[in-house]
PDB file of N, CA and C in Angstrom:
ATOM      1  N   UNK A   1      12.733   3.406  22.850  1.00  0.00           N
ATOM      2  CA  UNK A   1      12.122   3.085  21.589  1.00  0.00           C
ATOM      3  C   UNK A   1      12.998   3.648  20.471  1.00  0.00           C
ATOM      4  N   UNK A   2      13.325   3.084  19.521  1.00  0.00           N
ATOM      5  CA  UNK A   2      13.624   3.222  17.914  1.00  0.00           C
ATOM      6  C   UNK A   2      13.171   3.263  16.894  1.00  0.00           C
ATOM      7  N   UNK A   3      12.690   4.276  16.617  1.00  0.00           N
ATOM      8  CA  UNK A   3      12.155   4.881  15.162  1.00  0.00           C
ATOM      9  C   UNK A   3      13.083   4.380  14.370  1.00  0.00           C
ATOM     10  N   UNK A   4      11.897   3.881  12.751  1.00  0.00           N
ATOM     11  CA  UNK A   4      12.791   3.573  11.885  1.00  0.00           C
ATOM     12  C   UNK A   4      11.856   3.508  10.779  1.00  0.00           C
ATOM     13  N   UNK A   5      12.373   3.455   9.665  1.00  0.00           N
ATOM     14  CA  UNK A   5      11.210   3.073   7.847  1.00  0.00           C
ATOM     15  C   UNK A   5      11.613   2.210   7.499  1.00  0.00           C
ATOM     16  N   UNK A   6      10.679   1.409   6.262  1.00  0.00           N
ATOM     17  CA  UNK A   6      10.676   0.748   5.130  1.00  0.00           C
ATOM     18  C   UNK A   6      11.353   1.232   4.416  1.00  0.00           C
ATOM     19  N   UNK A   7      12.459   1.061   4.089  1.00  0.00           N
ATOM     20  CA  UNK A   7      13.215   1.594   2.768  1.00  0.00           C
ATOM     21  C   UNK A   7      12.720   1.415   1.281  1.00  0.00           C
ATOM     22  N   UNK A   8      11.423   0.751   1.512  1.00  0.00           N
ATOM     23  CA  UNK A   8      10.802   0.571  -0.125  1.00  0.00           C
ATOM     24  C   UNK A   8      10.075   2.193  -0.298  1.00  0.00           C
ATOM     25  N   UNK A   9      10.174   3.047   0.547  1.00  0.00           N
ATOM     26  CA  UNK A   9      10.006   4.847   0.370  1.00  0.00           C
ATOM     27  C   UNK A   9      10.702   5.423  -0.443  1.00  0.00           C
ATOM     28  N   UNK A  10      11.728   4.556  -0.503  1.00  0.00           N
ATOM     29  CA  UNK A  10      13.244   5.585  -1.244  1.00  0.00           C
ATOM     30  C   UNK A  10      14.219   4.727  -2.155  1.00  0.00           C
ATOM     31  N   UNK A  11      12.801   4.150  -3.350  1.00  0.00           N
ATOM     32  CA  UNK A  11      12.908   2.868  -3.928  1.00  0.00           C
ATOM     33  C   UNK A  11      13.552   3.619  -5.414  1.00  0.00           C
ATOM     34  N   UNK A  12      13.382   5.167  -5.795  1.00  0.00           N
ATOM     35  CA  UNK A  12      14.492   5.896  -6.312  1.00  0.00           C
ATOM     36  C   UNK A  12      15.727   5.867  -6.008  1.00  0.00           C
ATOM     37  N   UNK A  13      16.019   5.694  -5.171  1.00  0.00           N
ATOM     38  CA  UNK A  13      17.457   5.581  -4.769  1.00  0.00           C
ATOM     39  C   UNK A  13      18.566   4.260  -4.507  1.00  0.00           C
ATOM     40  N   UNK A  14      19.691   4.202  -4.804  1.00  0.00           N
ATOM     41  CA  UNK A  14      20.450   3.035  -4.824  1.00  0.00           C
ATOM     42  C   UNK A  14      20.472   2.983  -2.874  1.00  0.00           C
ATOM     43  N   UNK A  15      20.587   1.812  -2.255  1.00  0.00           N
ATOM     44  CA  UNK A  15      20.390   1.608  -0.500  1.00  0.00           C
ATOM     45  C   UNK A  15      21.055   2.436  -0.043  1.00  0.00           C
ATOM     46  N   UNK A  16      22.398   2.705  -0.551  1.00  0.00           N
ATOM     47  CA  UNK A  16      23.695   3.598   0.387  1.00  0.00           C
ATOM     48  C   UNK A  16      22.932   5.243   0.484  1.00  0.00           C
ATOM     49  N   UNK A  17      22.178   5.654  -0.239  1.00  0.00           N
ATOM     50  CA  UNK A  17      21.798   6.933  -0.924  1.00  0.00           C
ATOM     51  C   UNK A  17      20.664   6.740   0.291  1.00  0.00           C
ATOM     52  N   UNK A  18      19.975   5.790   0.173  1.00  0.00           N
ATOM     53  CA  UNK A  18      18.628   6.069   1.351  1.00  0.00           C
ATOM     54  C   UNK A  18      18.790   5.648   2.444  1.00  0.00           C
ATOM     55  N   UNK A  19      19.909   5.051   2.993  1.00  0.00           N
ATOM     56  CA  UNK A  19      20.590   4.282   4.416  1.00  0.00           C
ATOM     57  C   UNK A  19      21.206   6.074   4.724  1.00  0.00           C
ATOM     58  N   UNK A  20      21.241   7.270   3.820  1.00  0.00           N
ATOM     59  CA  UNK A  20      21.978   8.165   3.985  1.00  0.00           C
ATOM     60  C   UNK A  20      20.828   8.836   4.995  1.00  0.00           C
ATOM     61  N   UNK A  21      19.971   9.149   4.065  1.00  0.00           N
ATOM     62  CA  UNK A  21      18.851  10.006   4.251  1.00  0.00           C
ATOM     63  C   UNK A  21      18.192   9.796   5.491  1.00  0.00           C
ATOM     64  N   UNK A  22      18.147   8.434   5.886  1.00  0.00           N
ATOM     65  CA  UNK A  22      17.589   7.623   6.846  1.00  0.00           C
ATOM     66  C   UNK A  22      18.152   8.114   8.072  1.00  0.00           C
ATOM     67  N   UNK A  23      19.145   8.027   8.124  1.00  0.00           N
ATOM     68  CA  UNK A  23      20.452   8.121   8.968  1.00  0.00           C
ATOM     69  C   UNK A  23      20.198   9.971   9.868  1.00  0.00           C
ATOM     70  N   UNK A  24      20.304  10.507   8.734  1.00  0.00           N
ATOM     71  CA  UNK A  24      20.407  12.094   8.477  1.00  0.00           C
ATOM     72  C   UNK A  24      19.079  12.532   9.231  1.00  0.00           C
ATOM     73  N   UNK A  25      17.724  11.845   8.858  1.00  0.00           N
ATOM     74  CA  UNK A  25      16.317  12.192   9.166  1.00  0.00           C
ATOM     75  C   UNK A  25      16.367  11.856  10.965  1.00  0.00           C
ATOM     76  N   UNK A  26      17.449  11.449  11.514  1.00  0.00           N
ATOM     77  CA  UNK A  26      17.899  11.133  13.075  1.00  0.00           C
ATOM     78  C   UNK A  26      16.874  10.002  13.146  1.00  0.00           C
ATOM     79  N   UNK A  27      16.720   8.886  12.423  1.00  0.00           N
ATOM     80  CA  UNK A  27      15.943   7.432  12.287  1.00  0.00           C
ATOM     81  C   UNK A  27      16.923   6.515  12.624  1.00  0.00           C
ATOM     82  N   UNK A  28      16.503   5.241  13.352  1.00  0.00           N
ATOM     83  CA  UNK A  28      17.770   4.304  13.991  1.00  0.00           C
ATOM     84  C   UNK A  28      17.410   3.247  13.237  1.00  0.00           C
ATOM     85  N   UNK A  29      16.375   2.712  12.573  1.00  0.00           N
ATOM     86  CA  UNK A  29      16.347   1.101  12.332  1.00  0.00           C
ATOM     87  C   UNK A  29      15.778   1.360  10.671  1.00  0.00           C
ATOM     88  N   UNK A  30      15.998   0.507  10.042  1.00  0.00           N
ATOM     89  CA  UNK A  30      15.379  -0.140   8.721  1.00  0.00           C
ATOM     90  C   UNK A  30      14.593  -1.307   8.267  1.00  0.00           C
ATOM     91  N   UNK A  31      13.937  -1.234   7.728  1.00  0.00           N
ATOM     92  CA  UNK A  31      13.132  -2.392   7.023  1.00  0.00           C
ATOM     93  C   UNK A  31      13.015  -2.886   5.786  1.00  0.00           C
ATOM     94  N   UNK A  32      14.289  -3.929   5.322  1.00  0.00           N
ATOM     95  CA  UNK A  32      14.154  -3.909   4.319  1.00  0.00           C
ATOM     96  C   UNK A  32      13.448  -4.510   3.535  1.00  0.00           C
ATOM     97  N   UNK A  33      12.790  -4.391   2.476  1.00  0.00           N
ATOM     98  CA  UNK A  33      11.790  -5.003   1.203  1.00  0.00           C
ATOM     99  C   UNK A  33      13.067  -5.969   0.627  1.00  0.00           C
ATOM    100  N   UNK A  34      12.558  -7.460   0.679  1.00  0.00           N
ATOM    101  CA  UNK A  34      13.190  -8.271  -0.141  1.00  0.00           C
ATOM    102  C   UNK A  34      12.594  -8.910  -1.699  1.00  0.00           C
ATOM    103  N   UNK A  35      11.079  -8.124  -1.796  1.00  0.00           N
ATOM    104  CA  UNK A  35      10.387  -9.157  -3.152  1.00  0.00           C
ATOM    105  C   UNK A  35       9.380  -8.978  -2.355  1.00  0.00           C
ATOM    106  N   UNK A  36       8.609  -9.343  -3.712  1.00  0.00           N
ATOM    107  CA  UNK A  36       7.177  -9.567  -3.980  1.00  0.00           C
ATOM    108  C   UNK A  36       6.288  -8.121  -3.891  1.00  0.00           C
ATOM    109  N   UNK A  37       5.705  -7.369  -3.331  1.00  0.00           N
ATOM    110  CA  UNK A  37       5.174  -6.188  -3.114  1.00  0.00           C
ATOM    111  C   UNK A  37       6.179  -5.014  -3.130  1.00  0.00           C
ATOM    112  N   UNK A  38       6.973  -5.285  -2.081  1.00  0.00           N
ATOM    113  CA  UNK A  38       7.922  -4.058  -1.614  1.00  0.00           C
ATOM    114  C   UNK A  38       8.880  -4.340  -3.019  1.00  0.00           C
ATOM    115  N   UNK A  39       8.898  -4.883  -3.043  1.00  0.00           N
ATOM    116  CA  UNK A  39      10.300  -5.058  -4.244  1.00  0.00           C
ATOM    117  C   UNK A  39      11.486  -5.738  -3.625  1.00  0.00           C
ATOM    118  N   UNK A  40      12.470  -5.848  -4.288  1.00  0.00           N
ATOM    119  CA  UNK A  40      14.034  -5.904  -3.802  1.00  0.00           C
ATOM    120  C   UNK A  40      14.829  -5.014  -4.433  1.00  0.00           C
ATOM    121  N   UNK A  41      14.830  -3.507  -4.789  1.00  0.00           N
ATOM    122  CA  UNK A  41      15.453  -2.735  -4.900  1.00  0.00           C
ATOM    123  C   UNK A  41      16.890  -2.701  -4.074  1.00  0.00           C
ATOM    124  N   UNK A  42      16.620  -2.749  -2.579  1.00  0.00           N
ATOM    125  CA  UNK A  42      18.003  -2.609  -1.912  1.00  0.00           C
ATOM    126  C   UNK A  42      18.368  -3.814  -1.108  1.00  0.00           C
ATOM    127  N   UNK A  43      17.661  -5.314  -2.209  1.00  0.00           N
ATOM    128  CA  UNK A  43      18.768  -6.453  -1.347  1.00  0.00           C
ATOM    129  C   UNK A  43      18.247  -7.671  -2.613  1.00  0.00           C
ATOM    130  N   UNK A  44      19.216  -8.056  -2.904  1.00  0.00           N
ATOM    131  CA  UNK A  44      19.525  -8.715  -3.850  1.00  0.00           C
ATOM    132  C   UNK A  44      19.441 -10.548  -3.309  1.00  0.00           C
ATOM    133  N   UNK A  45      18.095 -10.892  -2.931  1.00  0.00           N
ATOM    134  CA  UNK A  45      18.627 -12.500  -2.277  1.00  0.00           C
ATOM    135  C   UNK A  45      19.252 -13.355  -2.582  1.00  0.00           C
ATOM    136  N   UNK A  46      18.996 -12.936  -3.767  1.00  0.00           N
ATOM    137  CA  UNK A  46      20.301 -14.214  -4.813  1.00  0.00           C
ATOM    138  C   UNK A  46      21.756 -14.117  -4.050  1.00  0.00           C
ATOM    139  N   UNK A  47      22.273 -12.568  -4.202  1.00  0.00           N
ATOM    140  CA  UNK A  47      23.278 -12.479  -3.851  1.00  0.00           C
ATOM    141  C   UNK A  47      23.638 -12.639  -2.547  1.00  0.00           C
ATOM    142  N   UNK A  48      22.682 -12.469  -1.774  1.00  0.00           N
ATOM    143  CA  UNK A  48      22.665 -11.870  -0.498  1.00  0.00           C
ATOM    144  C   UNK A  48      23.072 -13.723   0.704  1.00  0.00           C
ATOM    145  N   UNK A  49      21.854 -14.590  -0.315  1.00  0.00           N
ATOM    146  CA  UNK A  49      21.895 -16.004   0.357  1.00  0.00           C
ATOM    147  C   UNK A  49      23.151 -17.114  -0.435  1.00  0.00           C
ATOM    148  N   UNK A  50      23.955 -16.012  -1.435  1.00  0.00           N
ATOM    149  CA  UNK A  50      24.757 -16.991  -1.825  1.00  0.00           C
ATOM    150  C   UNK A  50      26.095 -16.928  -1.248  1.00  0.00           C
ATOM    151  N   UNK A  51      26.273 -15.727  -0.619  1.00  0.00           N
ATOM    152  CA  UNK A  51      27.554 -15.267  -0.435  1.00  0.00           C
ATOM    153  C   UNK A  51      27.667 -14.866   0.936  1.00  0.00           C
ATOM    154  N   UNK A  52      28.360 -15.516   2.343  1.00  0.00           N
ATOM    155  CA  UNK A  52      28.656 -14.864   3.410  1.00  0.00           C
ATOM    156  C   UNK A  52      29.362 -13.363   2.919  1.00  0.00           C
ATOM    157  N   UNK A  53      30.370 -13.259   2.180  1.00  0.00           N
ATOM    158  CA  UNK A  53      30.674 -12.233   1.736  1.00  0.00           C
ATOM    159  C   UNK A  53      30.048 -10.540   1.424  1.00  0.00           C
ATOM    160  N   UNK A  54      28.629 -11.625   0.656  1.00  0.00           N
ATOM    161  CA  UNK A  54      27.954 -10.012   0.465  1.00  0.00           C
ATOM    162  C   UNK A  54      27.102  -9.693   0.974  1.00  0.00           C
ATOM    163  N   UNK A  55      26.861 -10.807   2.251  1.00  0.00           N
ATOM    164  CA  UNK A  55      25.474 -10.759   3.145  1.00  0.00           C
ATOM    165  C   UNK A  55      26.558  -9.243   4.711  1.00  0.00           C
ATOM    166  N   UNK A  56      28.112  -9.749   4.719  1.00  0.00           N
ATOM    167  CA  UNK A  56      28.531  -8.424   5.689  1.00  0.00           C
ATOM    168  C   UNK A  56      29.001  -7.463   4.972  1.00  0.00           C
ATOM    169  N   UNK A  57      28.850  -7.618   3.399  1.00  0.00           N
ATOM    170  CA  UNK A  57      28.948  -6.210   2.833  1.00  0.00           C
ATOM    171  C   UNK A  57      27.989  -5.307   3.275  1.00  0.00           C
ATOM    172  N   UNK A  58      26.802  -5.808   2.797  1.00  0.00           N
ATOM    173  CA  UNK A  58      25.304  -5.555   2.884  1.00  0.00           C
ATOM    174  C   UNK A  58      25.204  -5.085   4.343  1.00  0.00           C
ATOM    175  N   UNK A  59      25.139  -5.901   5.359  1.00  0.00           N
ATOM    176  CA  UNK A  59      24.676  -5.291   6.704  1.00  0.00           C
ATOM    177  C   UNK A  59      25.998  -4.074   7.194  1.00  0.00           C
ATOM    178  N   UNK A  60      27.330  -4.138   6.536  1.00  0.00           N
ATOM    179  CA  UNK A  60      28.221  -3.107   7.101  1.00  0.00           C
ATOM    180  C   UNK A  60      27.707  -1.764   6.572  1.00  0.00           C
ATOM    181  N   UNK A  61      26.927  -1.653   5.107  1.00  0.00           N
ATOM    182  CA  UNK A  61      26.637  -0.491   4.972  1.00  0.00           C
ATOM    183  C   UNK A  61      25.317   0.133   5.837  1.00  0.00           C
ATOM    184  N   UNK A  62      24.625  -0.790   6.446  1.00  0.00           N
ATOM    185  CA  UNK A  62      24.066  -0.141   7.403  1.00  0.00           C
ATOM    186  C   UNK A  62      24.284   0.352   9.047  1.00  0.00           C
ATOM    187  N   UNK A  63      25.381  -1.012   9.080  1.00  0.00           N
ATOM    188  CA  UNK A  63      25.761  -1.007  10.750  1.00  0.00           C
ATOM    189  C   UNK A  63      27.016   0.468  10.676  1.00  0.00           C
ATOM    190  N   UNK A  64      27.447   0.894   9.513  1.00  0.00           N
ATOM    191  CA  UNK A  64      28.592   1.836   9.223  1.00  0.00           C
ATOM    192  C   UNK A  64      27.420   3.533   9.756  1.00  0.00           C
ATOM    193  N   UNK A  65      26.398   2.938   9.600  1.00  0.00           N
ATOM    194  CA  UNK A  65      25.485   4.499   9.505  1.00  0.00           C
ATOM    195  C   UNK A  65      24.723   4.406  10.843  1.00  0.00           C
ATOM    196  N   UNK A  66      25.204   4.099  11.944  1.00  0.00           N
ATOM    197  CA  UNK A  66      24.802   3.375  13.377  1.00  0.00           C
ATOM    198  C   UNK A  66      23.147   2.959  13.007  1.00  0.00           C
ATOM    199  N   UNK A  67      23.105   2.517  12.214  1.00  0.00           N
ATOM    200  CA  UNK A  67      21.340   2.137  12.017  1.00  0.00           C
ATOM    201  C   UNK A  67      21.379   0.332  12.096  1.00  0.00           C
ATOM    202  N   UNK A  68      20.325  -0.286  12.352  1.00  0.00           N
ATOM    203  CA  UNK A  68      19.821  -1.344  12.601  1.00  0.00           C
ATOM    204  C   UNK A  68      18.482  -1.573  11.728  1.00  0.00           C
ATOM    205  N   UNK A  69      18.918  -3.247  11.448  1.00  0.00           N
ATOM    206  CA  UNK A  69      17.687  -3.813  10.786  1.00  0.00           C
ATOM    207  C   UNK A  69      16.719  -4.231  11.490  1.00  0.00           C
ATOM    208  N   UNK A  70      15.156  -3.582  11.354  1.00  0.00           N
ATOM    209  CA  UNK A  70      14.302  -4.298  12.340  1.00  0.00           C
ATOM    210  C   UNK A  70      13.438  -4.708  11.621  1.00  0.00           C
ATOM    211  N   UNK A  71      13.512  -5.447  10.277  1.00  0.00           N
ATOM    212  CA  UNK A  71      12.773  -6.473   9.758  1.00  0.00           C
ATOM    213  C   UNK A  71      13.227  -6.697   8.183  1.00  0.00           C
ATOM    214  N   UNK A  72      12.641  -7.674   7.904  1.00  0.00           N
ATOM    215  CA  UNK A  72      12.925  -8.324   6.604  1.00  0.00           C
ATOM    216  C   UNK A  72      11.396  -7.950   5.951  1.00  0.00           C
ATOM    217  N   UNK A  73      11.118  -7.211   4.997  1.00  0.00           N
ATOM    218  CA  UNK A  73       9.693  -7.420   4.123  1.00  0.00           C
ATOM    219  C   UNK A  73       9.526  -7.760   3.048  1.00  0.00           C
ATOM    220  N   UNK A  74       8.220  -9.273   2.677  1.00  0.00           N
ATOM    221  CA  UNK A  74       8.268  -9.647   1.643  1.00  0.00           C
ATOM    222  C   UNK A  74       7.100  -9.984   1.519  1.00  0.00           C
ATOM    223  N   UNK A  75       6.088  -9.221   2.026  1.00  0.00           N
ATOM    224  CA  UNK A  75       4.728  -8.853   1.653  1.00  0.00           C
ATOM    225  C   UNK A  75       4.347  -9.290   0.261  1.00  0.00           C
ATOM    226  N   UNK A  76       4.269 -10.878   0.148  1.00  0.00           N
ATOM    227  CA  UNK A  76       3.379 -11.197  -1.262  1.00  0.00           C
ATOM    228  C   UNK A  76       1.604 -11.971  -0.721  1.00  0.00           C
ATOM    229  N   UNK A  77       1.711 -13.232  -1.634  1.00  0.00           N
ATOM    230  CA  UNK A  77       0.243 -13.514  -1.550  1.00  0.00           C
ATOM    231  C   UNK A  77       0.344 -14.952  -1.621  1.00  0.00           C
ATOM    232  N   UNK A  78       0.887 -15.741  -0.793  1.00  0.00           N
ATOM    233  CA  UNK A  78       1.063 -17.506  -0.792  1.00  0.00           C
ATOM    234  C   UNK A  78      -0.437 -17.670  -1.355  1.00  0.00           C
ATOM    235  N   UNK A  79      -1.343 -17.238  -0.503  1.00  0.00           N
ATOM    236  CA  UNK A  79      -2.782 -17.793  -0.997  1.00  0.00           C
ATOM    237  C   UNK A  79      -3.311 -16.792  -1.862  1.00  0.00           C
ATOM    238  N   UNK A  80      -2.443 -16.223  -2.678  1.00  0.00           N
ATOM    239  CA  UNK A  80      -3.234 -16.396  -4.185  1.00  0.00           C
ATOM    240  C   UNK A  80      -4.259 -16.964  -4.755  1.00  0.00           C
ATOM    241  N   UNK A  81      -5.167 -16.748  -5.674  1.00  0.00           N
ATOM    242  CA  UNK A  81      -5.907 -18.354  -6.141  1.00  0.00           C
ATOM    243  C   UNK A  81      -5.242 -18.267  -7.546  1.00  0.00           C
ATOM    244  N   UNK A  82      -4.283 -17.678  -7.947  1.00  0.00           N
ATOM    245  CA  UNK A  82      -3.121 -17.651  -8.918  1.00  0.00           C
ATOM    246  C   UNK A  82      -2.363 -18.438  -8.760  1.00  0.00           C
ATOM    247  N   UNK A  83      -1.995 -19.630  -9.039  1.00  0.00           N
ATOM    248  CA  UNK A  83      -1.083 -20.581  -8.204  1.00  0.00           C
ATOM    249  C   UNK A  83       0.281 -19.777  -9.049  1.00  0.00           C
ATOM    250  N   UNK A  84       0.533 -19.419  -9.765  1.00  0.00           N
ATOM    251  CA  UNK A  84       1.824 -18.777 -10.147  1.00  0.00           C
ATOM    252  C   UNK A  84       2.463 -17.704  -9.211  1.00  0.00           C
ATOM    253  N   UNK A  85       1.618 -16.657  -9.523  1.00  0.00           N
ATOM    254  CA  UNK A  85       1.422 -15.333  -8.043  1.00  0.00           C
ATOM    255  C   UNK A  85       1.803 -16.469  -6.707  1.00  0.00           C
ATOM    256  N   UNK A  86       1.058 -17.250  -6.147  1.00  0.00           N
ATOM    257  CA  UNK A  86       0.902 -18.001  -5.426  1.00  0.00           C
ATOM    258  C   UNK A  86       2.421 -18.214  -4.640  1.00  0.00           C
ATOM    259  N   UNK A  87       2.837 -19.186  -5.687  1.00  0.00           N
ATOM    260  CA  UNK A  87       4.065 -19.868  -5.654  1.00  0.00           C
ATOM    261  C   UNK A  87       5.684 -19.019  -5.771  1.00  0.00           C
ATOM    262  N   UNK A  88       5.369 -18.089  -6.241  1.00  0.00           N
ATOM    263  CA  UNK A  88       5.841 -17.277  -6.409  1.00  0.00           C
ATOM    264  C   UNK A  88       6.391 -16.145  -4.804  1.00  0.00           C
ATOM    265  N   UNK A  89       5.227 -15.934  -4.514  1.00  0.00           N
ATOM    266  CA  UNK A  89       5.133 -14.975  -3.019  1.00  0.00           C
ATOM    267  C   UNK A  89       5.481 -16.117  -1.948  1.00  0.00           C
ATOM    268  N   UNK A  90       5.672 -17.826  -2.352  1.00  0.00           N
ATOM    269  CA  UNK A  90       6.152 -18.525  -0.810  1.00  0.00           C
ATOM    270  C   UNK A  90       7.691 -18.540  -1.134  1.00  0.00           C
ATOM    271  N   UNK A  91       7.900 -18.273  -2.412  1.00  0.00           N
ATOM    272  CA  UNK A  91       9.162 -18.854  -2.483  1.00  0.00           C
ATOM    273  C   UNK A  91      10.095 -17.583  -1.932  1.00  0.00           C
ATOM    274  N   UNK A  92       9.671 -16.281  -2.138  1.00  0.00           N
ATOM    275  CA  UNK A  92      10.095 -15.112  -1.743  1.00  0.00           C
ATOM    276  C   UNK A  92      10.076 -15.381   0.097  1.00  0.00           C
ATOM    277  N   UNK A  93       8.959 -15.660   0.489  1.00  0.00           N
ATOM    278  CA  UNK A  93       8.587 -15.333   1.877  1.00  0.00           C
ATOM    279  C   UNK A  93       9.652 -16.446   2.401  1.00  0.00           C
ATOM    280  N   UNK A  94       9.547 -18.060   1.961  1.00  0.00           N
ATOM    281  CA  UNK A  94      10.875 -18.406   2.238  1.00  0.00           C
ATOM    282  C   UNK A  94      12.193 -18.522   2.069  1.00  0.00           C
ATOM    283  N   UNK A  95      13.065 -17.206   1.302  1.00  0.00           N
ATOM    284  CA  UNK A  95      14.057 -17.411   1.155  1.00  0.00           C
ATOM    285  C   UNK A  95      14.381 -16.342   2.055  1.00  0.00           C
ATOM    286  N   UNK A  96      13.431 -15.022   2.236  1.00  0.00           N
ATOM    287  CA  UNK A  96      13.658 -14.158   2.901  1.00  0.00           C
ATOM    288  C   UNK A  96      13.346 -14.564   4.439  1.00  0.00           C
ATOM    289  N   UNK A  97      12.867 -15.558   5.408  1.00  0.00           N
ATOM    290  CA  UNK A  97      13.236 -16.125   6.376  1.00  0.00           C
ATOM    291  C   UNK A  97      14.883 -16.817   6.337  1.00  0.00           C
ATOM    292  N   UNK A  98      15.039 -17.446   5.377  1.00  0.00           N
ATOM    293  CA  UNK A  98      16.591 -18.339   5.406  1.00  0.00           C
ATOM    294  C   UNK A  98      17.572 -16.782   5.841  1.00  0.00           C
ATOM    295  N   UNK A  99      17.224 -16.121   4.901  1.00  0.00           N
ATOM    296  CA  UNK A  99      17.937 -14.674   4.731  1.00  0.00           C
ATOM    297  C   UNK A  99      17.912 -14.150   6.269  1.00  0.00           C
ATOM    298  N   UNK A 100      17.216 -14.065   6.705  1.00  0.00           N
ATOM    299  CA  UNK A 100      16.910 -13.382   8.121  1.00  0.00           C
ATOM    300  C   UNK A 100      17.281 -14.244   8.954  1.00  0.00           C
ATOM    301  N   UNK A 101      17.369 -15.969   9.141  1.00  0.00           N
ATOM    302  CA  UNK A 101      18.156 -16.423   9.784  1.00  0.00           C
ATOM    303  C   UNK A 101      19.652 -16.417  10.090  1.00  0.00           C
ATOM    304  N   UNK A 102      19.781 -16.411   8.739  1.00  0.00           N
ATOM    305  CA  UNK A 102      21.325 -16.151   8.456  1.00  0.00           C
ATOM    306  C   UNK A 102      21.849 -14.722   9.352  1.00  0.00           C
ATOM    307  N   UNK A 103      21.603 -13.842   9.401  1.00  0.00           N
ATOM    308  CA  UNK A 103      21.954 -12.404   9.447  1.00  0.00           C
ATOM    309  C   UNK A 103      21.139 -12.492  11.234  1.00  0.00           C
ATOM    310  N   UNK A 104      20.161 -12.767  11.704  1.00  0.00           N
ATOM    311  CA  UNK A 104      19.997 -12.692  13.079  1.00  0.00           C
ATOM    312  C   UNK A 104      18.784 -11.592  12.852  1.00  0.00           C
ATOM    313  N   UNK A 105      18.384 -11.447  12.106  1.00  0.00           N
ATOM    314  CA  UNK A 105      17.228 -10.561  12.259  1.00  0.00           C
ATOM    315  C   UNK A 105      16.009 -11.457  12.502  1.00  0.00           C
ATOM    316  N   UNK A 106      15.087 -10.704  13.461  1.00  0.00           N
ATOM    317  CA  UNK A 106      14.349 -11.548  14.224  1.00  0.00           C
ATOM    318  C   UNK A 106      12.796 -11.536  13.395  1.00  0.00           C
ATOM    319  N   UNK A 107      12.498 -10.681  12.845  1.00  0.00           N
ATOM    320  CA  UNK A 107      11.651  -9.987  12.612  1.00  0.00           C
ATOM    321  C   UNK A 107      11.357  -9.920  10.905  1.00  0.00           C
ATOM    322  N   UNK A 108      10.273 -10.875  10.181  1.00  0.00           N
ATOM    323  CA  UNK A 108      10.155 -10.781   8.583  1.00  0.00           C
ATOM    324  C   UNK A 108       8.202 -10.579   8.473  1.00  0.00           C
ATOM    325  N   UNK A 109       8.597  -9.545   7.922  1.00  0.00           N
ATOM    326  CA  UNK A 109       6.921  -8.771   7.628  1.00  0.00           C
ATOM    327  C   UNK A 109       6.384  -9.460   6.335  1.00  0.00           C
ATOM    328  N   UNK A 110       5.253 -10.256   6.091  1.00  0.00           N
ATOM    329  CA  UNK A 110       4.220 -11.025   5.398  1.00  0.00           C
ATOM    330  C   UNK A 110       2.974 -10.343   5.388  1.00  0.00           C
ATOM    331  N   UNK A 111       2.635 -10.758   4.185  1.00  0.00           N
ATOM    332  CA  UNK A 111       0.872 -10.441   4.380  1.00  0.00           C
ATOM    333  C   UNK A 111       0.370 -11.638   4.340  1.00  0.00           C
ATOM    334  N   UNK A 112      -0.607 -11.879   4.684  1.00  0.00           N
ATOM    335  CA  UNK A 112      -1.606 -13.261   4.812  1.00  0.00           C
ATOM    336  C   UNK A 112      -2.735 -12.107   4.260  1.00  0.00           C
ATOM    337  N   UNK A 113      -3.934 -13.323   3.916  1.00  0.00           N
ATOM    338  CA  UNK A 113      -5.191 -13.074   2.922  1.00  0.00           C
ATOM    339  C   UNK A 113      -4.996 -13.311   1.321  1.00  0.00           C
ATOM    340  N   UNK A 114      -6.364 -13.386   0.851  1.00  0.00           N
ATOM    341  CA  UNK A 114      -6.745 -13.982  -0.848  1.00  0.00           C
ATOM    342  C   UNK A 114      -7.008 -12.610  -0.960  1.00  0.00           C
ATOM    343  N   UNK A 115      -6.987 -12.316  -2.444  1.00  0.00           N
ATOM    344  CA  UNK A 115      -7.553 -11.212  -3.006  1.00  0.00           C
ATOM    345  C   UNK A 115      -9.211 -11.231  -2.975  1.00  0.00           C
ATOM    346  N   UNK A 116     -10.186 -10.495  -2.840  1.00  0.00           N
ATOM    347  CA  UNK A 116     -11.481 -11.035  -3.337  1.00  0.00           C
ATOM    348  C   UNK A 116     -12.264 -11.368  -4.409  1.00  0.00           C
ATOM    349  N   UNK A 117     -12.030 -12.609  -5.041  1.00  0.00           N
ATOM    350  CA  UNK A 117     -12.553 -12.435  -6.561  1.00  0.00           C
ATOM    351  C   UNK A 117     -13.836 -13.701  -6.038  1.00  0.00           C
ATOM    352  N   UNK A 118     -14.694 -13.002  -6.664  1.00  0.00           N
ATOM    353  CA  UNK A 118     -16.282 -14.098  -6.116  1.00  0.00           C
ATOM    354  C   UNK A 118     -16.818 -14.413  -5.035  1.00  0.00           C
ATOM    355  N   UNK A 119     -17.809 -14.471  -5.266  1.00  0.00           N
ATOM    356  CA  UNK A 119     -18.590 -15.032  -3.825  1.00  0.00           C
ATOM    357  C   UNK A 119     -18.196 -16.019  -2.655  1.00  0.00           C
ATOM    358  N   UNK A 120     -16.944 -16.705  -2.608  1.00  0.00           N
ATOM    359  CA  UNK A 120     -16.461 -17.718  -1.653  1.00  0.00           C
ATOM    360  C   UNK A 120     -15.119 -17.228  -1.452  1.00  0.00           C
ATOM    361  N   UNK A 121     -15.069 -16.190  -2.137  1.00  0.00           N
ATOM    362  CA  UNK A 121     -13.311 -15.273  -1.358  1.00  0.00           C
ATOM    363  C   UNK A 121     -13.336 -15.263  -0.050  1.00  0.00           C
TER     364      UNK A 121
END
């Protein structure tokens, strides 16, 4: 088994700074927050799905710290009854699958559920 965190813990810090700490705390895997809840503090999808380039920048600074990615998180709210919020949290949840295809990570953390507002939530 491989212990590992959410890096949205150490959302003070630039990734290399908490891929450090991570590393140091004798932790093997990461999870990174791409949007919506967790944030994207330490992955940039824009950049990340535009560029083979900065998608093995990106994974060398972790594979450099013998650590492994064991998920993609983009914990928003497709079913919103906000269709903005809404639309917003699919477009995250699917770019961060494309993202995770690309790169071979098997594994992208979602929330499902409505918020409860009224009697038919």
């Amino acid at each position: 088994m491989k212990l590992g965190v959410l890096t949205v813990v150490f959302q003070d810090q630039p990734l290399t700074k908490a891929l450090d700490i991570i590393r140091d705390a004798g932790l093997e895997m990461v999870e990174i927050g791409t949007g919506n809840y967790p944030g994207s503090r330490h992955c940039n999808l824009d950049r990340l799905l535009a560029s083979a380039g900065e998608r093995e920048k990106f994974l060398n600074q972790i594979h450099r710290r013998g650590l492994e990615i064991s998920a993609l998180s983009c914990h928003g709210n497709a079913l919103h009854p906000n269709k903005a919020i809404a639309k917003k949290a699919d477009r995250v949840a699917k770019r961060t699958i494309r993202l995770a295809s690309l790169r071979g990570v098997k594994t992208v953390v979602e929330l499902s559920g409505s918020p409860r507002e009224g009697p038919a939530a």
